[in-house]
C-alpha atoms as a PDB file:
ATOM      1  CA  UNK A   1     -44.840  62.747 -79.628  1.00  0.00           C
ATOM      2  CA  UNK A   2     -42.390  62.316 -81.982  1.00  0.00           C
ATOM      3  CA  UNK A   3     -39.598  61.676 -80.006  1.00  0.00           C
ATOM      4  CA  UNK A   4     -41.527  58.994 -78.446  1.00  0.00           C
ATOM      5  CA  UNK A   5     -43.197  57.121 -81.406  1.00  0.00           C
ATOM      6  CA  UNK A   6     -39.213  57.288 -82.726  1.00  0.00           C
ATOM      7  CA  UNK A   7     -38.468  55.543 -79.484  1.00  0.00           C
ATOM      8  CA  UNK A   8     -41.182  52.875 -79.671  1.00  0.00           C
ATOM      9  CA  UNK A   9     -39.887  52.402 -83.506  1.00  0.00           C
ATOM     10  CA  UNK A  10     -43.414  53.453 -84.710  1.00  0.00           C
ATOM     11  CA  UNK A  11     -44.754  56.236 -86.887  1.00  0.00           C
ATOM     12  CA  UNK A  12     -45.705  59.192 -85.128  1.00  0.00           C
ATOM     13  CA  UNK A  13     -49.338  58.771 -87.206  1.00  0.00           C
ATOM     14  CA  UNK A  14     -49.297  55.498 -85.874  1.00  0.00           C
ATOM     15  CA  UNK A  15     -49.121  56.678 -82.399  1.00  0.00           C
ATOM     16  CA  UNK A  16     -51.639  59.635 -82.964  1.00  0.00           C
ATOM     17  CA  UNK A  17     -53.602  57.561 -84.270  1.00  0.00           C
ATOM     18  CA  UNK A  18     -53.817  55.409 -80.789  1.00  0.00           C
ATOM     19  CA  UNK A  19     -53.590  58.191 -78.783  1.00  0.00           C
ATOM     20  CA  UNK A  20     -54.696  61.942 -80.082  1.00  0.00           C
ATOM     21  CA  UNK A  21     -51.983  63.562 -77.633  1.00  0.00           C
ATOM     22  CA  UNK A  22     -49.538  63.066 -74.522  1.00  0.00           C
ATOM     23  CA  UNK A  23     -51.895  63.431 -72.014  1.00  0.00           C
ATOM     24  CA  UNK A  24     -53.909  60.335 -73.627  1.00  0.00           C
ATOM     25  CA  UNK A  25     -50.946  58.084 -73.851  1.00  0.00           C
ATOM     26  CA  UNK A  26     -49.522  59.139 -69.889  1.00  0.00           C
ATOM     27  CA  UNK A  27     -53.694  57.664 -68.906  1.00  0.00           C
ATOM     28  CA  UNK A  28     -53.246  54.392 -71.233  1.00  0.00           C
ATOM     29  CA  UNK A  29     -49.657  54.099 -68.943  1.00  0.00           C
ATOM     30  CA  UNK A  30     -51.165  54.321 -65.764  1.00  0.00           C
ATOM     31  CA  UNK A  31     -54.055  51.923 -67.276  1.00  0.00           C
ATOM     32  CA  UNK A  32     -51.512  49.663 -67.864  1.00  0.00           C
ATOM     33  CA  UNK A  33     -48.370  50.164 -65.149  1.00  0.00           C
ATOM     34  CA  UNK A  34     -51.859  49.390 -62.776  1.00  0.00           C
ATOM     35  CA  UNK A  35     -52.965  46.077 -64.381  1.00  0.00           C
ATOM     36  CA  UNK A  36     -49.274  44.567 -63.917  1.00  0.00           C
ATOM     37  CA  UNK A  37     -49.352  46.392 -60.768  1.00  0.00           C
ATOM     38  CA  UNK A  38     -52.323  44.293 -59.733  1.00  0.00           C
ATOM     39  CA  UNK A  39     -51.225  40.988 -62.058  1.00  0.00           C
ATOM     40  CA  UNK A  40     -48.018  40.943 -59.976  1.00  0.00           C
ATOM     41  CA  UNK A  41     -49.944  41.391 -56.248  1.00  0.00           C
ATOM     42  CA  UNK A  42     -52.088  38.658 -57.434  1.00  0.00           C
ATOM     43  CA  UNK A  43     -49.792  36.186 -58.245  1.00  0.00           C
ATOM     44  CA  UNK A  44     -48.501  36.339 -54.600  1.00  0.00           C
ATOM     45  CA  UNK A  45     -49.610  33.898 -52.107  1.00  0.00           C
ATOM     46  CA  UNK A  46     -50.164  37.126 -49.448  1.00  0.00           C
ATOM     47  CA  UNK A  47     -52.675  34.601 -47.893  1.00  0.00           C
ATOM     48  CA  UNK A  48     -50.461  31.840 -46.537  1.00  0.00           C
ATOM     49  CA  UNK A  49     -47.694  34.581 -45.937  1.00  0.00           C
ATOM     50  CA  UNK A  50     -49.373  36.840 -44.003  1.00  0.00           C
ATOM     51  CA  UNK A  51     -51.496  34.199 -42.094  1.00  0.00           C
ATOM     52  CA  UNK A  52     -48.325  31.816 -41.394  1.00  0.00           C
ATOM     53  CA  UNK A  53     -46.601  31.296 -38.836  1.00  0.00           C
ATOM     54  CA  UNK A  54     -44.871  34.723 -38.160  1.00  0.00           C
ATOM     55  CA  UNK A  55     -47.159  37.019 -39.769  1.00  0.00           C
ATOM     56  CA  UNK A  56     -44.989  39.959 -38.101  1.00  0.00           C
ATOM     57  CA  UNK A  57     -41.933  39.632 -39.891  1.00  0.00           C
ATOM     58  CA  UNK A  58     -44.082  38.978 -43.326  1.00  0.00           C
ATOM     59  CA  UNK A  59     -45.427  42.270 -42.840  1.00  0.00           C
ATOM     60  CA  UNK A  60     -42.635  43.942 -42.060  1.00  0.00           C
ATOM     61  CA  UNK A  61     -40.684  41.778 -45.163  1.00  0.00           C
ATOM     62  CA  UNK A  62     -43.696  43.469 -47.805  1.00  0.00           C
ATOM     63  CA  UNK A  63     -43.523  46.868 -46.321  1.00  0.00           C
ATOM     64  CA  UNK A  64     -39.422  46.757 -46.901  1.00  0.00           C
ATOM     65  CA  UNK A  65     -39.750  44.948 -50.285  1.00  0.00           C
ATOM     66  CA  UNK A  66     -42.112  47.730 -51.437  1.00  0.00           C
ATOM     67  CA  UNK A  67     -40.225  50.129 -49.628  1.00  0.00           C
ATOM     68  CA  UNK A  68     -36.713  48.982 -51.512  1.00  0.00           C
ATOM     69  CA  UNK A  69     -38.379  48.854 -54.969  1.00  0.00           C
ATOM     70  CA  UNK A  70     -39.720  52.227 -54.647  1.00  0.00           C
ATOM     71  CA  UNK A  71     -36.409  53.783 -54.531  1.00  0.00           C
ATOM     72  CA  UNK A  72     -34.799  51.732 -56.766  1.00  0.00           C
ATOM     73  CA  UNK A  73     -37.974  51.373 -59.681  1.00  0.00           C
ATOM     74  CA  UNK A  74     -40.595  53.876 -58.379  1.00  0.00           C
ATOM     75  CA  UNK A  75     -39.841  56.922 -60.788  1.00  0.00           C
ATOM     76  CA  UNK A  76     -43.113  56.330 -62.121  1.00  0.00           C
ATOM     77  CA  UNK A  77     -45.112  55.030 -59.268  1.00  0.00           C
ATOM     78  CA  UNK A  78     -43.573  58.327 -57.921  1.00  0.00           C
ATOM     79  CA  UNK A  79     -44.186  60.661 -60.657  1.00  0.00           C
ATOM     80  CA  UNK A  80     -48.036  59.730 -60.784  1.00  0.00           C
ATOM     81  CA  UNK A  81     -48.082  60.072 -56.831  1.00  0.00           C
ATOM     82  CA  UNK A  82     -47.381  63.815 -57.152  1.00  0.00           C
ATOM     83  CA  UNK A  83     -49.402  64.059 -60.304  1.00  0.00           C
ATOM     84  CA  UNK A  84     -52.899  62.658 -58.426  1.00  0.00           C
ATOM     85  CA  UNK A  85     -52.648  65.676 -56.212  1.00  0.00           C
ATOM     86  CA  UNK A  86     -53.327  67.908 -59.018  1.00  0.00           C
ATOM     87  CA  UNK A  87     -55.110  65.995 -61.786  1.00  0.00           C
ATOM     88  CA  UNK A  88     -58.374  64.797 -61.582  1.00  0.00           C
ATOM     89  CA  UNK A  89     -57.700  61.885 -64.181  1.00  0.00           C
ATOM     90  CA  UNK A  90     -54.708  60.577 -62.675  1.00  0.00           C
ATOM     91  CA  UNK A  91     -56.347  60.513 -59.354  1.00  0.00           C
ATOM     92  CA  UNK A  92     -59.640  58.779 -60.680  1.00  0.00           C
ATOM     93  CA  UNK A  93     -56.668  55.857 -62.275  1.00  0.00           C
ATOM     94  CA  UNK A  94     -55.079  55.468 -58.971  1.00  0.00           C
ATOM     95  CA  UNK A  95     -58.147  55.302 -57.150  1.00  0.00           C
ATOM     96  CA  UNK A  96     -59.395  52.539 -59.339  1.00  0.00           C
ATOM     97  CA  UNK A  97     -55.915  50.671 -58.462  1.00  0.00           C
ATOM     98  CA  UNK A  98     -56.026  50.838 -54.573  1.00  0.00           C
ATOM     99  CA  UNK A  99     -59.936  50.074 -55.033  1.00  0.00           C
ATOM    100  CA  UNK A 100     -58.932  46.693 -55.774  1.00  0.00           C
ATOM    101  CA  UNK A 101     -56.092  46.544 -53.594  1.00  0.00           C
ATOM    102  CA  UNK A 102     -58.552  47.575 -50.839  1.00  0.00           C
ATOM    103  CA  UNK A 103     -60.936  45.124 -51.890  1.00  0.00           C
ATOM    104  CA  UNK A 104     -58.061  42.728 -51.341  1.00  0.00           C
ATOM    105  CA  UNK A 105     -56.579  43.466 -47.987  1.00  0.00           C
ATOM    106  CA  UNK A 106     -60.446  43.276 -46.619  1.00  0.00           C
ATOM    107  CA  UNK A 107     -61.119  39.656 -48.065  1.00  0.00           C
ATOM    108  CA  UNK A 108     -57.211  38.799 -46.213  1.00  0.00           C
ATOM    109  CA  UNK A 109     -58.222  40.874 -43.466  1.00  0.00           C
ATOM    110  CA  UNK A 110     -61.879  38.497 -43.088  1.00  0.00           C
ATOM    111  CA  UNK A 111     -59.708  35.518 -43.557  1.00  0.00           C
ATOM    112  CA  UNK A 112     -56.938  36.081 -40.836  1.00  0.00           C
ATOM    113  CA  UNK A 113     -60.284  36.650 -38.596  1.00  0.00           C
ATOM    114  CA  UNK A 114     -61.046  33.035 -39.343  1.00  0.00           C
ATOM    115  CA  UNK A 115     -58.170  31.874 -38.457  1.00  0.00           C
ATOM    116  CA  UNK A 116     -57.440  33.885 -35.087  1.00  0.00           C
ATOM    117  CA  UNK A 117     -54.703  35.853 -36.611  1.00  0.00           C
ATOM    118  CA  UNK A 118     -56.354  38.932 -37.010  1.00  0.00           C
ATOM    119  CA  UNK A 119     -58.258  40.615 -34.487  1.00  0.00           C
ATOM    120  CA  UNK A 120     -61.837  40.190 -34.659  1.00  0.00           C
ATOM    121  CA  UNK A 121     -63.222  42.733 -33.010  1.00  0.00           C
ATOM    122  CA  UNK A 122     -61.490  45.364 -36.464  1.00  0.00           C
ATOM    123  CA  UNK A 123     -63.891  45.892 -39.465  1.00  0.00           C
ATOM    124  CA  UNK A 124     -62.130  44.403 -42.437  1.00  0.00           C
ATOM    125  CA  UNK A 125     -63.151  47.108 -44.874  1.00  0.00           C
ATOM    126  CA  UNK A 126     -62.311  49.817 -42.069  1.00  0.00           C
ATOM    127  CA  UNK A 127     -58.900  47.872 -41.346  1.00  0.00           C
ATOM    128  CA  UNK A 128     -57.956  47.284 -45.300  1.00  0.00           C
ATOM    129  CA  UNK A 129     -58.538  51.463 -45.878  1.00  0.00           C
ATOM    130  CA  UNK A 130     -56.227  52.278 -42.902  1.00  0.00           C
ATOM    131  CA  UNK A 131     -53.519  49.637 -43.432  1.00  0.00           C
ATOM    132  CA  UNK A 132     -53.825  51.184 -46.896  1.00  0.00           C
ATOM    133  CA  UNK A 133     -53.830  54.659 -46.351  1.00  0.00           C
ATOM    134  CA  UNK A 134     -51.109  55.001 -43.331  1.00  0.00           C
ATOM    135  CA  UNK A 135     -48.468  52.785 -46.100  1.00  0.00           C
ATOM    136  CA  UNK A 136     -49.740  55.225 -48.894  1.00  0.00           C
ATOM    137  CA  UNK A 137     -48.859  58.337 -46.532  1.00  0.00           C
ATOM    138  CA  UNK A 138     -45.368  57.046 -45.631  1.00  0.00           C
ATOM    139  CA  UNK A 139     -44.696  56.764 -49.134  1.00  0.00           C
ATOM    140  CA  UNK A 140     -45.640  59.960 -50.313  1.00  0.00           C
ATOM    141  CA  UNK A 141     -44.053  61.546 -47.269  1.00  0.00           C
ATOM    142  CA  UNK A 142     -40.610  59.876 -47.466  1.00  0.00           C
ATOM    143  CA  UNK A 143     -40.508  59.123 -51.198  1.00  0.00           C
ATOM    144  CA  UNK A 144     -42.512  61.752 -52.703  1.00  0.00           C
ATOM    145  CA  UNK A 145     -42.132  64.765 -50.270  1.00  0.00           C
ATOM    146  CA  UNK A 146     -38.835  63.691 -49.205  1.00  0.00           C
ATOM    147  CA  UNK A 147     -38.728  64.042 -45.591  1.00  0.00           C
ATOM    148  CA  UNK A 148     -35.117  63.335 -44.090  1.00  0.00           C
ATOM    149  CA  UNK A 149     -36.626  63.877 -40.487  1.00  0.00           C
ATOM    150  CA  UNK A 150     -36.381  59.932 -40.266  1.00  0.00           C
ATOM    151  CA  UNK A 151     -35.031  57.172 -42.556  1.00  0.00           C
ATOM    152  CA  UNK A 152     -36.805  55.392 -44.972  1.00  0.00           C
ATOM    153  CA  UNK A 153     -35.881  52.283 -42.913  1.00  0.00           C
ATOM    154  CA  UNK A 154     -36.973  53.482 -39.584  1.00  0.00           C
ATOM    155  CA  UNK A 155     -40.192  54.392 -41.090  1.00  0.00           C
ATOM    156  CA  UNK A 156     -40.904  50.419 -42.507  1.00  0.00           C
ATOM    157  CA  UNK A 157     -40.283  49.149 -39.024  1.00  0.00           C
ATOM    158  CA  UNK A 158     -41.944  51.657 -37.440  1.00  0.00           C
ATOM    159  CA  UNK A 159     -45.192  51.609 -39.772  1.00  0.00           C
ATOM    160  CA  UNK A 160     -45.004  48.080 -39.810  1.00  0.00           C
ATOM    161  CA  UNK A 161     -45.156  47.755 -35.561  1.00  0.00           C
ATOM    162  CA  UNK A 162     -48.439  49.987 -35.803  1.00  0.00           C
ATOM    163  CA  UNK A 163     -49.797  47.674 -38.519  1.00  0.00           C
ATOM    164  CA  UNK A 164     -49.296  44.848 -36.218  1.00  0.00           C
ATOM    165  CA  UNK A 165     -50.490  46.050 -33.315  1.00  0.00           C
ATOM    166  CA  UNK A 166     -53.511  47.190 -34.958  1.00  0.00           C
ATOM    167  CA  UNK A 167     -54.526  44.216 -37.070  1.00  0.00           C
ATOM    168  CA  UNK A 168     -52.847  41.262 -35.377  1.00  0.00           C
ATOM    169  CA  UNK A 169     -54.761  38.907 -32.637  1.00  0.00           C
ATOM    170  CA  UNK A 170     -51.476  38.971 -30.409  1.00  0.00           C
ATOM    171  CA  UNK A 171     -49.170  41.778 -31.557  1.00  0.00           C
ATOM    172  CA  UNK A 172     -46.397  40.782 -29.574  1.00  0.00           C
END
């Protein structure tokens, strides 16, 4: 603690006195590092994107963007993706975070059913918890775990042409 509070430029009883050890100040982190998380995912218009003209090549465009900033930013992201598997507090965090993002995808998901870009015959909620989960996996696997079996790149195209042909009204 004292090495960080000397890095923040703060007394270390200032910092205990925010947070009574490490493990409290790593759970106000993830608090946080989510609420930009979700801040910044807001402030996209996914809608429009997604539902636009070539909704193929946005998907495939967000998997690579999240896929490039992963290994060039995720240390973090990364770091609490290996911690979840093995702390109960850290998991409870994350699951808050990809609540929301679930929540998200399904109300995009209904939408693009509106319009005729998404299949209707797909539960939204089903859909948004499987487009979630399969992009969650290929992270962990190729970022976390490290598998070399197949590039990172392959994997974005290859996730995103299940995505489509799961979600999409005409996948081709």
């Amino acid at each position: 603690m004292n090495e960080i509070a000397e890095l923040a430029g703060v007394g270390v009883g200032t910092l205990y006195h925010h947070f009574p050890d490490k493990r409290a100040l790593l759970l106000a982190l993830i608090d946080d590092w989510g609420d930009r998380e979700l801040a910044r995912e807001r402030g996209i218009d996914v809608a429009e994107r997604y539902l636009g003209p070539d909704p193929r090549a946005a998907i495939h465009a967000d998997l690579a963007l999240r896929a490039e900033r992963l290994r060039r930013e995720g240390g973090f992201q990364l770091v609490l993706m290996q911690l979840a598997d093995r702390d109960h507090d850290v998991r409870s965090r994350l699951d808050r975070i990809q609540q929301v993002g679930r929540e998200r995808l399904r109300d995009l998901v209904v939408l693009g059913q509106r319009r005729g870009v998404f299949r209707r015959d797909v539960d939204p909620l089903a859909a948004a918890f499987l487009v979630q989960n399969a992009i969650h996996m290929t992270a962990s696997e190729v970022f976390v775990h490290q598998h070399r079996e197949v590039s990172a790149d392959v994997m974005v195209t290859e996730l995103s042409h299940m995505i489509c042909r799961y979600i999409l009204e005409d996948p081709s």
